[in-house]
PDB file of N, CA and C in Angstrom:
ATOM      1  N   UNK A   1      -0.870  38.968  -4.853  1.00  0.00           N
ATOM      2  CA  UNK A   1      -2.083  39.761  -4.789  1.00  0.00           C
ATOM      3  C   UNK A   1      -2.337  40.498  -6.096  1.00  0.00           C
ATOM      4  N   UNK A   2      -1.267  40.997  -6.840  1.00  0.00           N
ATOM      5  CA  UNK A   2      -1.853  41.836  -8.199  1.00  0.00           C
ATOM      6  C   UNK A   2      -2.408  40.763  -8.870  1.00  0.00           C
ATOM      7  N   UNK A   3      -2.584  40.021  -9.209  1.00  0.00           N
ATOM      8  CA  UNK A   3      -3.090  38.866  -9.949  1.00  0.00           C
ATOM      9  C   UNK A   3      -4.366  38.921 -10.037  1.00  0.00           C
ATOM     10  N   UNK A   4      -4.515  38.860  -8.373  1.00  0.00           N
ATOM     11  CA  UNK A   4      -6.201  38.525  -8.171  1.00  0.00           C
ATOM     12  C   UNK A   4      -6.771  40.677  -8.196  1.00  0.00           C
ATOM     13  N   UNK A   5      -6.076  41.600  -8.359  1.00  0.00           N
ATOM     14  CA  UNK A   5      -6.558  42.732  -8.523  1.00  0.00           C
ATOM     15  C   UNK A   5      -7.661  42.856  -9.580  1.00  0.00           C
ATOM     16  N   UNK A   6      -8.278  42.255 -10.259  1.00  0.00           N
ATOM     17  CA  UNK A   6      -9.319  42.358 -11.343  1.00  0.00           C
ATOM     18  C   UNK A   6     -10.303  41.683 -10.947  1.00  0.00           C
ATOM     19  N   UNK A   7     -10.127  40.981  -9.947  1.00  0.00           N
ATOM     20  CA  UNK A   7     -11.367  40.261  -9.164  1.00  0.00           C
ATOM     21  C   UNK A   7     -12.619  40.931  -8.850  1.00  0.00           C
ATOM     22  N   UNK A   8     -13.613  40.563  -9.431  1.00  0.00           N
ATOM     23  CA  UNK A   8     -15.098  41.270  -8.757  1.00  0.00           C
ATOM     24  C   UNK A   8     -15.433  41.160  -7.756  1.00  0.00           C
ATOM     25  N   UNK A   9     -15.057  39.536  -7.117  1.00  0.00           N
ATOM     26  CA  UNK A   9     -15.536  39.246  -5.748  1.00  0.00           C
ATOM     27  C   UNK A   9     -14.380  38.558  -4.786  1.00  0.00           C
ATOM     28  N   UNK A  10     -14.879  38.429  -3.745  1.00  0.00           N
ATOM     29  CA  UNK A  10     -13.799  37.616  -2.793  1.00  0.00           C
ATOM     30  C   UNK A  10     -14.868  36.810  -1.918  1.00  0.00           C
ATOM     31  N   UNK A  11     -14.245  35.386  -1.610  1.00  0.00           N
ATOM     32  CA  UNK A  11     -14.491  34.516  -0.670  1.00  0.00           C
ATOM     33  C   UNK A  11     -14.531  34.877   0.782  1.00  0.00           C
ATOM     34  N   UNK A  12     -15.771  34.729   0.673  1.00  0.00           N
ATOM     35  CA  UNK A  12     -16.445  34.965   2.601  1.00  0.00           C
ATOM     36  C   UNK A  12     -16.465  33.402   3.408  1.00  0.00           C
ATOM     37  N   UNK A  13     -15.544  32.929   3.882  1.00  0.00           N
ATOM     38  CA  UNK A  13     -15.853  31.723   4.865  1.00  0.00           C
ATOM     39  C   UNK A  13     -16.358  32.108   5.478  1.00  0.00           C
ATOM     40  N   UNK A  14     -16.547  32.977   6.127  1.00  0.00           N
ATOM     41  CA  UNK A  14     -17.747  32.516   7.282  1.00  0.00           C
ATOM     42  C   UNK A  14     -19.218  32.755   6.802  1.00  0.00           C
ATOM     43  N   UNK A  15     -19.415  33.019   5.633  1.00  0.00           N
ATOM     44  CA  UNK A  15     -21.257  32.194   4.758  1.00  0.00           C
ATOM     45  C   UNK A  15     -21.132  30.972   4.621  1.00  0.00           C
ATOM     46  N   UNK A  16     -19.815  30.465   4.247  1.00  0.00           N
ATOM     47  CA  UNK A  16     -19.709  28.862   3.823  1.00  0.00           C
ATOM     48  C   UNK A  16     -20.269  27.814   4.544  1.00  0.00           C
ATOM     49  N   UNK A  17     -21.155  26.747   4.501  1.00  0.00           N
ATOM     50  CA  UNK A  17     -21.524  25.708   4.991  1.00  0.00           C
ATOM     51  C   UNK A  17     -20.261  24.740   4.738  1.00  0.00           C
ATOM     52  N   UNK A  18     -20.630  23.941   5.631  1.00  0.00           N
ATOM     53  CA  UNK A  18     -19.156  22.873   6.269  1.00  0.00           C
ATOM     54  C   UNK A  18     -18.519  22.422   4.810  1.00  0.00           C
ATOM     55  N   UNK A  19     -19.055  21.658   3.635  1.00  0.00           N
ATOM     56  CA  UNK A  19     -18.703  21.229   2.634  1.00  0.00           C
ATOM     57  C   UNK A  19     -18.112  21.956   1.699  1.00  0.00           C
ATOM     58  N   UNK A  20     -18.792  23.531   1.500  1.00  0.00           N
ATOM     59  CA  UNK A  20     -18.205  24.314   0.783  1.00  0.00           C
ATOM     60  C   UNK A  20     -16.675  25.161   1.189  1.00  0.00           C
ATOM     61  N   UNK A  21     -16.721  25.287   2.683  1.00  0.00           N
ATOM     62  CA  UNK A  21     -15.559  25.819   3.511  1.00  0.00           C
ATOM     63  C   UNK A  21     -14.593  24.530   2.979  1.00  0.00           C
ATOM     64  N   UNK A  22     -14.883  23.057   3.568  1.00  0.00           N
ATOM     65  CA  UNK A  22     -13.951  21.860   3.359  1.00  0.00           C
ATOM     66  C   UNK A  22     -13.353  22.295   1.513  1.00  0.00           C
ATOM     67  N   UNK A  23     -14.399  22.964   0.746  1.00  0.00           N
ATOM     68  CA  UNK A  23     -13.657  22.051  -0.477  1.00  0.00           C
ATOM     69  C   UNK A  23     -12.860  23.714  -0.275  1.00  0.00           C
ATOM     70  N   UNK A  24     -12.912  24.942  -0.246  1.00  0.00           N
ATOM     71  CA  UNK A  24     -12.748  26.291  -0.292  1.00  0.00           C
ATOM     72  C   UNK A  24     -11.185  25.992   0.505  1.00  0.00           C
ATOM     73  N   UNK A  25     -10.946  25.066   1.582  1.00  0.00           N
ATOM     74  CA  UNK A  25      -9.587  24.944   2.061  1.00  0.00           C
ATOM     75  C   UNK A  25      -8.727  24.232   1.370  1.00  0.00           C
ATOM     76  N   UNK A  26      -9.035  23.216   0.895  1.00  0.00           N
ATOM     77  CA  UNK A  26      -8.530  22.329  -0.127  1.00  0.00           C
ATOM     78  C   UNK A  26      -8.210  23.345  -1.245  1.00  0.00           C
ATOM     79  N   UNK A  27      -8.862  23.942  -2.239  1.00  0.00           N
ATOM     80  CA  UNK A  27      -8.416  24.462  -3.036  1.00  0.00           C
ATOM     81  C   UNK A  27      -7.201  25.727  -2.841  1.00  0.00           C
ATOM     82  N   UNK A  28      -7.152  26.409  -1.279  1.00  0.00           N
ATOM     83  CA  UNK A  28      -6.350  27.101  -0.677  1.00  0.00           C
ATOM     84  C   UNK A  28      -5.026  26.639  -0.390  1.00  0.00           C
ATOM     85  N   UNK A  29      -5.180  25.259   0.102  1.00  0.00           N
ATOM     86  CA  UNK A  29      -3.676  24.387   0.404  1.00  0.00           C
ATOM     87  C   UNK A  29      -2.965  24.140  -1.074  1.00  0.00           C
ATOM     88  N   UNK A  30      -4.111  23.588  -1.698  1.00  0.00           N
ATOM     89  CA  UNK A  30      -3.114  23.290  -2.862  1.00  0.00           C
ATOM     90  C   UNK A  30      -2.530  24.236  -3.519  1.00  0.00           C
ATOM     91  N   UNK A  31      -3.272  25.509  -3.726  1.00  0.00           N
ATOM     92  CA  UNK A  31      -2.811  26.559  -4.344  1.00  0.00           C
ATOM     93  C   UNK A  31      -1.470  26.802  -3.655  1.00  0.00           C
ATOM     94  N   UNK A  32      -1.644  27.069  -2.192  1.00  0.00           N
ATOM     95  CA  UNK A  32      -0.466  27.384  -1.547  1.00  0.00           C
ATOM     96  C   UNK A  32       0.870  26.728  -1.818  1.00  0.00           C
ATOM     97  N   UNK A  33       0.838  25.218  -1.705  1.00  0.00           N
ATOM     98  CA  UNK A  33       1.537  24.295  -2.046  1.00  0.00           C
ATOM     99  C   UNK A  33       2.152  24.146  -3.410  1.00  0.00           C
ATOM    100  N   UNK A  34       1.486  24.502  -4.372  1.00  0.00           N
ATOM    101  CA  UNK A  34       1.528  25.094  -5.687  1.00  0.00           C
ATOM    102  C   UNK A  34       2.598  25.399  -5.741  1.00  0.00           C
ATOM    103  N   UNK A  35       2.390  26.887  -4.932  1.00  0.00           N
ATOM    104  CA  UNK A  35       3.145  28.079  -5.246  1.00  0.00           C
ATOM    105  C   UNK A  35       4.608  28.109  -4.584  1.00  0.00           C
ATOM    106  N   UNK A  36       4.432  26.940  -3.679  1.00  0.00           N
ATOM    107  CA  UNK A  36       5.716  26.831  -3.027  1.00  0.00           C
ATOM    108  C   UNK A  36       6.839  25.917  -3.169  1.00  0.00           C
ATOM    109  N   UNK A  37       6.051  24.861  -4.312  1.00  0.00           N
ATOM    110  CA  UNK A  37       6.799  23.713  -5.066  1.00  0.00           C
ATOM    111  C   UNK A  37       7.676  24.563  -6.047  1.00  0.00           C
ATOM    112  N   UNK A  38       7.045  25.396  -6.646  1.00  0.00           N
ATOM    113  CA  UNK A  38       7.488  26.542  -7.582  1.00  0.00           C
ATOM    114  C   UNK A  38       8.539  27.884  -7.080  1.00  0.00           C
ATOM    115  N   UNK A  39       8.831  27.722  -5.536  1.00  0.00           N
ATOM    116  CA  UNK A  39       9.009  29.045  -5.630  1.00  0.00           C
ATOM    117  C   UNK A  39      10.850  29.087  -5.558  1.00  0.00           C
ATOM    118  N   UNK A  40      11.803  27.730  -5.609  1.00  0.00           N
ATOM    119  CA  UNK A  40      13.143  28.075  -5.908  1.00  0.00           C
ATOM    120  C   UNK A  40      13.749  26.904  -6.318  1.00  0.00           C
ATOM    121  N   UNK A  41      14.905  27.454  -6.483  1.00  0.00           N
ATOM    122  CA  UNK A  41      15.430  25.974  -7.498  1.00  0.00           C
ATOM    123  C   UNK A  41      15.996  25.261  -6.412  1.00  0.00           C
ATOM    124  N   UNK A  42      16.033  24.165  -6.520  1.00  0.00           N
ATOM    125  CA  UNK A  42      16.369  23.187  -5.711  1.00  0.00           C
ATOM    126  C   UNK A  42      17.685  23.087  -5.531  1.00  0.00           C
ATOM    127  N   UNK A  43      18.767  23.296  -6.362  1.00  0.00           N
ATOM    128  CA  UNK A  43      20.309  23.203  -6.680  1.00  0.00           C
ATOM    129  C   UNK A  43      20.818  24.238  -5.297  1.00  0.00           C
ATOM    130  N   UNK A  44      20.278  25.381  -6.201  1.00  0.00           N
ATOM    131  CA  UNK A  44      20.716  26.424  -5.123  1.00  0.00           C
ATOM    132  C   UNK A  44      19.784  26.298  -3.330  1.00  0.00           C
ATOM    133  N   UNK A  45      19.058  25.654  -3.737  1.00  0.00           N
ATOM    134  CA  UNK A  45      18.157  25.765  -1.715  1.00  0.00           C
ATOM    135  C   UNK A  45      19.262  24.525  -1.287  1.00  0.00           C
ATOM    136  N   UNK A  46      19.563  23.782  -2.093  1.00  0.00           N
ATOM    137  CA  UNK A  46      20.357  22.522  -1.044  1.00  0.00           C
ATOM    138  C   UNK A  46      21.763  23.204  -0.885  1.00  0.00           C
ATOM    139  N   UNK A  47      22.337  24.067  -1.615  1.00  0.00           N
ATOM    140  CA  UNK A  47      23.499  24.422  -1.808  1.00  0.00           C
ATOM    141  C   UNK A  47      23.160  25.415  -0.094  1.00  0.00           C
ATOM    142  N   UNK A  48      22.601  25.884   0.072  1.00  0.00           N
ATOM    143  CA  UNK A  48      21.902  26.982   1.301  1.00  0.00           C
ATOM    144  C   UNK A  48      21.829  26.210   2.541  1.00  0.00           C
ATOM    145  N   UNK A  49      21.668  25.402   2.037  1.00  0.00           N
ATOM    146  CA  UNK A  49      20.995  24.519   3.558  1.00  0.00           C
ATOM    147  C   UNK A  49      22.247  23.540   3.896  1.00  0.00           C
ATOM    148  N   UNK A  50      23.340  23.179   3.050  1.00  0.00           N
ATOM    149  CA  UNK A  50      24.384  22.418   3.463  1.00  0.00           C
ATOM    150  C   UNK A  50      23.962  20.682   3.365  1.00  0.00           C
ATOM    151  N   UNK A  51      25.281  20.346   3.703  1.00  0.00           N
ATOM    152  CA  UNK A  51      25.166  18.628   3.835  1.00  0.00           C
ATOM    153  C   UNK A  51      24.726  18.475   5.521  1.00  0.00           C
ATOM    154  N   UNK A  52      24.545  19.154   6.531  1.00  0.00           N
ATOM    155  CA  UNK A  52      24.460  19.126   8.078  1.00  0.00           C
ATOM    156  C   UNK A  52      22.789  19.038   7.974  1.00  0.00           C
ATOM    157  N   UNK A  53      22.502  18.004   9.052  1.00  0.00           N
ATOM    158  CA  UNK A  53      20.715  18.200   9.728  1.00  0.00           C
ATOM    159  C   UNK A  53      20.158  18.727  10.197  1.00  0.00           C
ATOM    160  N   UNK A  54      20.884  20.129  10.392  1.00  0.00           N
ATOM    161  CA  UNK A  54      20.260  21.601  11.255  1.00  0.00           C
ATOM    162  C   UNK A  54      19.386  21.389  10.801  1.00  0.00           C
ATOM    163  N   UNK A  55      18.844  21.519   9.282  1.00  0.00           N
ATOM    164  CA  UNK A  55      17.716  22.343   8.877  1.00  0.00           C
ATOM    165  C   UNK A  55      16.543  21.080   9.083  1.00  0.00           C
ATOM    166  N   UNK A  56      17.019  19.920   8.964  1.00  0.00           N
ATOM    167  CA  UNK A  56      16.066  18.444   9.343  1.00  0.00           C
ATOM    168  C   UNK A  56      15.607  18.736  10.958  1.00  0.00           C
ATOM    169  N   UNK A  57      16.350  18.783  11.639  1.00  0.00           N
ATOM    170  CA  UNK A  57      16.191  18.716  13.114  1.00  0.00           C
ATOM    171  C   UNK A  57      15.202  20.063  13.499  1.00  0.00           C
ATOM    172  N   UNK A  58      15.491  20.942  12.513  1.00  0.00           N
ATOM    173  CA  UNK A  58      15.026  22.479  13.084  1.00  0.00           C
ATOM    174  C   UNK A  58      13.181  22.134  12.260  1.00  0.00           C
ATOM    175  N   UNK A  59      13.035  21.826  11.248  1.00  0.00           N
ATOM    176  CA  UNK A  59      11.078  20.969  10.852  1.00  0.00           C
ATOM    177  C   UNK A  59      10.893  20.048  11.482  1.00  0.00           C
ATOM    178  N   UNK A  60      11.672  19.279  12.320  1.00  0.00           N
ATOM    179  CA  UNK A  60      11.025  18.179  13.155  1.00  0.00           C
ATOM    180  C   UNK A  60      10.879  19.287  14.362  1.00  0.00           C
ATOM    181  N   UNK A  61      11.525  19.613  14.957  1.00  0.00           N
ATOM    182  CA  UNK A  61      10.924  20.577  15.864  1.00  0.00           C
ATOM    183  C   UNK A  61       9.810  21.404  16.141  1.00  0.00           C
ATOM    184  N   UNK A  62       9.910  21.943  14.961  1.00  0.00           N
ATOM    185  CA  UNK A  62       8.612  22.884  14.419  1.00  0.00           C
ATOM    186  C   UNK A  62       7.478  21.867  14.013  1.00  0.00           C
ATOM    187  N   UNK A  63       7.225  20.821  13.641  1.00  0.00           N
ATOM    188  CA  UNK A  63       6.359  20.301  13.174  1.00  0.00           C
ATOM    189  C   UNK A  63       6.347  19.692  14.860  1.00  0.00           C
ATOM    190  N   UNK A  64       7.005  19.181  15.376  1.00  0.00           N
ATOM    191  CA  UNK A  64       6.270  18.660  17.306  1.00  0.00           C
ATOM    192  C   UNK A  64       5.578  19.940  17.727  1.00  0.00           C
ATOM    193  N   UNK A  65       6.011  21.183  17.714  1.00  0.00           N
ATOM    194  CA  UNK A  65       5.721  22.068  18.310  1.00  0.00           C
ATOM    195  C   UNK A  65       4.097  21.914  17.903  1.00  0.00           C
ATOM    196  N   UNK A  66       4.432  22.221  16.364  1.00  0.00           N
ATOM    197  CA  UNK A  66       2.702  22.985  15.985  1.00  0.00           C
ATOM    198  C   UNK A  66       1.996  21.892  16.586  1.00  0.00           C
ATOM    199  N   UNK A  67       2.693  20.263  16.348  1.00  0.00           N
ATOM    200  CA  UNK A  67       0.895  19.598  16.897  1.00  0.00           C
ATOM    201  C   UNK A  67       1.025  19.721  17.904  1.00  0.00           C
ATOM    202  N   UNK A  68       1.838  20.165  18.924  1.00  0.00           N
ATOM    203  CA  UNK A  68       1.378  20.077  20.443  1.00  0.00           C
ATOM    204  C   UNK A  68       0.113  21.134  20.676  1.00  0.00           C
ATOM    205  N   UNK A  69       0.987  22.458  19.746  1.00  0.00           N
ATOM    206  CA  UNK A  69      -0.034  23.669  19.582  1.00  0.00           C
ATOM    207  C   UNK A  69      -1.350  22.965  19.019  1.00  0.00           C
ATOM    208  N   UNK A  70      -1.750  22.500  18.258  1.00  0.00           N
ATOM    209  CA  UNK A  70      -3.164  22.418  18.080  1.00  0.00           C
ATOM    210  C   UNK A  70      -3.716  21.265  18.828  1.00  0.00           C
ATOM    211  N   UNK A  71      -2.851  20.417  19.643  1.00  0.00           N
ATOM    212  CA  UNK A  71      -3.756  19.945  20.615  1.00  0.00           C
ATOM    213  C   UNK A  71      -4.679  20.529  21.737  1.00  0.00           C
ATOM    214  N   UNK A  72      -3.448  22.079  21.853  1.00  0.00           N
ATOM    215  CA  UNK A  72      -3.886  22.399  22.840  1.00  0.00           C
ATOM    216  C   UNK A  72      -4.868  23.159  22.796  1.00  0.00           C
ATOM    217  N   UNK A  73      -5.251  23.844  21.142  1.00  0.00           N
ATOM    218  CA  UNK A  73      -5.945  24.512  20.885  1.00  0.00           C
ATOM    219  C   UNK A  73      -7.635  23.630  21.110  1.00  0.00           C
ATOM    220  N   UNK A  74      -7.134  22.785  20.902  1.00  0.00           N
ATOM    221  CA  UNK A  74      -8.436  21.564  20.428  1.00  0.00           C
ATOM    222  C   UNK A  74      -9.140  21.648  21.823  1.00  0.00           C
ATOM    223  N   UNK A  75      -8.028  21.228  22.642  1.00  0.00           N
ATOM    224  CA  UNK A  75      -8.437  20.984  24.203  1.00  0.00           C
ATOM    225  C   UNK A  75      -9.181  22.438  24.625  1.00  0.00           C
ATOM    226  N   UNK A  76      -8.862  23.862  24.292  1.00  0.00           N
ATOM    227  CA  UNK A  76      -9.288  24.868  24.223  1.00  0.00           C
ATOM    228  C   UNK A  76     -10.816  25.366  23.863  1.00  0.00           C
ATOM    229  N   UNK A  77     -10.474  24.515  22.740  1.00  0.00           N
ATOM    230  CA  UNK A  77     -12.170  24.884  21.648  1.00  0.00           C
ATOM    231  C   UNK A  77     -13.309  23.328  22.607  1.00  0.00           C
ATOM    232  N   UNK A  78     -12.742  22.571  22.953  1.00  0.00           N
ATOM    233  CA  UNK A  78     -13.930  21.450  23.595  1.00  0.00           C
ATOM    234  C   UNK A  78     -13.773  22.001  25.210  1.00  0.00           C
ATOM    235  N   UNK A  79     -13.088  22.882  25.848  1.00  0.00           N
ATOM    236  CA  UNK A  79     -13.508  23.411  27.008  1.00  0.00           C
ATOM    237  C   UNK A  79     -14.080  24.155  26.655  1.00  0.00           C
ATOM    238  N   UNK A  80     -14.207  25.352  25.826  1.00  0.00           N
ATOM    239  CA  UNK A  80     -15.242  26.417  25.350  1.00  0.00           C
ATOM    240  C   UNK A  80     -16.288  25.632  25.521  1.00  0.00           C
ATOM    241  N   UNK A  81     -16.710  25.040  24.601  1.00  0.00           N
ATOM    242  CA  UNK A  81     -17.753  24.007  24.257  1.00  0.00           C
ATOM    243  C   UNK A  81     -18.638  23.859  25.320  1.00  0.00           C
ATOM    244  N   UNK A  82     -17.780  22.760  26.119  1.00  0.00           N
ATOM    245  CA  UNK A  82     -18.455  22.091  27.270  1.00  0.00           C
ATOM    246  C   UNK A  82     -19.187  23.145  28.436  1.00  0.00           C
ATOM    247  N   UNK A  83     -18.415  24.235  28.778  1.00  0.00           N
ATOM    248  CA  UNK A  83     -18.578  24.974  29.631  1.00  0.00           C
ATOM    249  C   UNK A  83     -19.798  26.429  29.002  1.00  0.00           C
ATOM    250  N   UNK A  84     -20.133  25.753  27.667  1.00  0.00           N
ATOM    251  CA  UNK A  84     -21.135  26.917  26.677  1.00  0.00           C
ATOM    252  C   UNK A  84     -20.733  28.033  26.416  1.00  0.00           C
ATOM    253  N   UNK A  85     -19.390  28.304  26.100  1.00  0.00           N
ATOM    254  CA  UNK A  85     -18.930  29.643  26.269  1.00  0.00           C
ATOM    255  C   UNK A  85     -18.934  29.837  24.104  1.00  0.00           C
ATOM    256  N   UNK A  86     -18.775  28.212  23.680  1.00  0.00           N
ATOM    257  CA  UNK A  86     -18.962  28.196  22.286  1.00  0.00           C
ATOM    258  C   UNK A  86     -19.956  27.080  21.518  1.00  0.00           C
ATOM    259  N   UNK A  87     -19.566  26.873  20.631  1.00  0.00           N
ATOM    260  CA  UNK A  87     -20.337  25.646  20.332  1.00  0.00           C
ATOM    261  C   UNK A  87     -19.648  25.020  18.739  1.00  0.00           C
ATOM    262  N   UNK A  88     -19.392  24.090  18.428  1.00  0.00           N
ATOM    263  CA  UNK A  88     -19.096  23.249  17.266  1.00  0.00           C
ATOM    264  C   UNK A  88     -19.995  21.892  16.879  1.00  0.00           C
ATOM    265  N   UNK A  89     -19.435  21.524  15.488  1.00  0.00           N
ATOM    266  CA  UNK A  89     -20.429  20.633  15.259  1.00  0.00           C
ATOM    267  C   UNK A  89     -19.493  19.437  14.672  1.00  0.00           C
ATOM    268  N   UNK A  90     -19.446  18.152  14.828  1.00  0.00           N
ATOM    269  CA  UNK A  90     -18.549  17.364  14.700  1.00  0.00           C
ATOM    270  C   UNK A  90     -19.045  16.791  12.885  1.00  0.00           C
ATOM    271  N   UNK A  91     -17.977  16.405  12.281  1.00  0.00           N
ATOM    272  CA  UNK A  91     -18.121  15.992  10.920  1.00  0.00           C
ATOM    273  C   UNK A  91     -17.733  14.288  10.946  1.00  0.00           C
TER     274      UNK A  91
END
């Protein structure tokens, strides 16, 4: 955050139209991703994590989990939908 402290403005998604939000996330992931390719040395994170598949078994987990989670979210946001409680627009 001190980085961006000299900033005049900040990004409002919710003004964004669909294309500008799409490219506004993209430039967010990568940044993120960026910053996380960068953020330790590799010698020492494998030295941390061992020769054992805990830490393999423990992101396959977490990665089933989340998509179950956003299925269910999905299934969530198209019952909103259907029942008019929201509304979306398909791309």
């Amino acid at each position: 955050m001190r980085q961006l402290w000299h900033w005049k403005g900040i990004a409002r998604p919710e003004t964004m139209g669909p294309d500008l939000l799409s490219l506004f996330g993209r430039l967010c992931g990568a940044s993120l991703a960026r910053a996380h390719a960068r953020s330790g040395d590799p010698i020492a994170l494998a030295a941390y994590l061992g020769g054992s598949d805990r830490f393999d078994r423990a992101l396959t987990e977490f990665a089933q989990f989340y998509a179950d989670q956003n299925e269910r979210d999905y299934e969530a946001l198209e019952a909103a939908c259907c029942s008019g409680r929201s509304s979306a627009e398909r791309r």
